[in-house]
C-alpha atoms as a PDB file:
ATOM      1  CA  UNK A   1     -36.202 -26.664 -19.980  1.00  0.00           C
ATOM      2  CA  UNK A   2     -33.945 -24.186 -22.223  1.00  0.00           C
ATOM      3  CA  UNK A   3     -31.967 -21.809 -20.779  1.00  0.00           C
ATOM      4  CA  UNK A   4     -32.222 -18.158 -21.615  1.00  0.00           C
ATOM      5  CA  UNK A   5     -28.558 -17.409 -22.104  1.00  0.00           C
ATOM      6  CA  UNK A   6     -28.928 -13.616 -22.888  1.00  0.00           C
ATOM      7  CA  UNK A   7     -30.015 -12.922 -19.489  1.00  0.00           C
ATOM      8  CA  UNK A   8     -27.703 -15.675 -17.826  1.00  0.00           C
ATOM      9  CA  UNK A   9     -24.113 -15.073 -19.881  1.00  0.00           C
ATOM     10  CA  UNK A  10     -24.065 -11.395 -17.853  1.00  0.00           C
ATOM     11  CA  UNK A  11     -24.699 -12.500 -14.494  1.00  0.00           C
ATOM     12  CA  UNK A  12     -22.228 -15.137 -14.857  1.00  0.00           C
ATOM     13  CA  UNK A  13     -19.505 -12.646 -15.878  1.00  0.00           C
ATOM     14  CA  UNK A  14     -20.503 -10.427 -13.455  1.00  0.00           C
ATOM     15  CA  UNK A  15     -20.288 -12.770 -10.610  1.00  0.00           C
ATOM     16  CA  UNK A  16     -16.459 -13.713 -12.266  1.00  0.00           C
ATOM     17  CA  UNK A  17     -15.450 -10.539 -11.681  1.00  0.00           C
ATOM     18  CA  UNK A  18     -16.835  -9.920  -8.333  1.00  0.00           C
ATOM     19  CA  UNK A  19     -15.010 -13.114  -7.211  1.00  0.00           C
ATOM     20  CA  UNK A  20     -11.964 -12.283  -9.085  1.00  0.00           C
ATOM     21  CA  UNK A  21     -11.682  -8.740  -7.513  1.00  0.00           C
ATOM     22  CA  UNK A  22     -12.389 -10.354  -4.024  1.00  0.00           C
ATOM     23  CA  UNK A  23      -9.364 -12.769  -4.087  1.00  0.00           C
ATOM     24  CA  UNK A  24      -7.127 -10.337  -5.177  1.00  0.00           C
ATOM     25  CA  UNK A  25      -8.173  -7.690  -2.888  1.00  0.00           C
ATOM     26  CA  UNK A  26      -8.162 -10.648  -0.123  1.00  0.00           C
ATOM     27  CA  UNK A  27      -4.427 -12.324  -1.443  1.00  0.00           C
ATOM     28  CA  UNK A  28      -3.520  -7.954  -1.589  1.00  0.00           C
ATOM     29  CA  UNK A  29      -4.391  -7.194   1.960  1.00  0.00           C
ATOM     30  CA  UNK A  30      -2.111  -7.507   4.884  1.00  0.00           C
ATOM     31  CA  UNK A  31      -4.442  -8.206   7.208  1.00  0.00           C
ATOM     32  CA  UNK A  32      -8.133  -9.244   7.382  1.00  0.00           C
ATOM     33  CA  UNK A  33     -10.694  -9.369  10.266  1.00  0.00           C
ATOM     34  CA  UNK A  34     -10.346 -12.905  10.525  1.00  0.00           C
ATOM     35  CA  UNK A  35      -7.716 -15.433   9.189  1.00  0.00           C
ATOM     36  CA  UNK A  36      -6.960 -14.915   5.464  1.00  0.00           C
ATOM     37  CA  UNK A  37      -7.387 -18.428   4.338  1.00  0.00           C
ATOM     38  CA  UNK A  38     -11.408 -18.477   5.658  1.00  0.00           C
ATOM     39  CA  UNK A  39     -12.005 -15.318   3.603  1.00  0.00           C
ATOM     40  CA  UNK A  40     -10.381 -17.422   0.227  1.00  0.00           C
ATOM     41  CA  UNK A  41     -12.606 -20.136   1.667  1.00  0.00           C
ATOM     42  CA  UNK A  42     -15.396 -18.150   2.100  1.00  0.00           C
ATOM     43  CA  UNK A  43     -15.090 -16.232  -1.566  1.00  0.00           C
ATOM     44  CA  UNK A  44     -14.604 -19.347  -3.509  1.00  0.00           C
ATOM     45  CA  UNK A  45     -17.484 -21.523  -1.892  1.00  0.00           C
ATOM     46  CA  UNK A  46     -20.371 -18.790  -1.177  1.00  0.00           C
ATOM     47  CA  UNK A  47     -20.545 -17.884  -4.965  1.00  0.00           C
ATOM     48  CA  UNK A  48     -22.386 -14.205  -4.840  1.00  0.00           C
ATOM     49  CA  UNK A  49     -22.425 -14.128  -0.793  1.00  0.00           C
ATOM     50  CA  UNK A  50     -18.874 -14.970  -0.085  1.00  0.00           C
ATOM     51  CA  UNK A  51     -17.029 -12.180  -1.940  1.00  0.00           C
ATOM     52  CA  UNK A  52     -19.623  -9.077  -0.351  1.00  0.00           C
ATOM     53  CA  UNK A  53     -19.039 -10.246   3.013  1.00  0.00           C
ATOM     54  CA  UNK A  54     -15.405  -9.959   2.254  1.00  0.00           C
ATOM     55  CA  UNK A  55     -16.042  -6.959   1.223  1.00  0.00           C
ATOM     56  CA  UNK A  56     -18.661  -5.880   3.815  1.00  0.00           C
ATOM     57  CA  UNK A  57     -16.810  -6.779   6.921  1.00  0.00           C
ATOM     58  CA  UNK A  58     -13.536  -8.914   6.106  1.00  0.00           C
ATOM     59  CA  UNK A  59     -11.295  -6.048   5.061  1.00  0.00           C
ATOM     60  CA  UNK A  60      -9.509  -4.319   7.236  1.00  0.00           C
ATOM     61  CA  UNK A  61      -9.481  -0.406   6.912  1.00  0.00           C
ATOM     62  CA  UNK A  62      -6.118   1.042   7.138  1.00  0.00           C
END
């Protein structure tokens, strides 16, 4: 099976970045609805998932 990489190659970045921005925002933030370290858990081992529930309900509104 051969991989299509023009379709994959985007997602991939696009899945770096969402991560990316999700630690930093999460490492940023002074507080989070939940300990800190389960959201860098959470980001780093739920690929695509992990980062918008950060988003979605970990962060704190100030």
């Amino acid at each position: 099976m051969e991989l299509n990489w023009a379709i994959l190659t985007p997602i991939l970045i696009l899945q770096a970045i969402l991560t990316i921005t999700a630690l930093v925002s999460c490492i940023k933030q002074e507080t989070t609805n939940g300990p800190k370290w389960m959201w860098i858990l959470l980001i780093l081992l739920l690929n695509t998932v992990g980062p918008i529930l950060y988003f979605v309900i970990g962060r704190k509104n100030q």
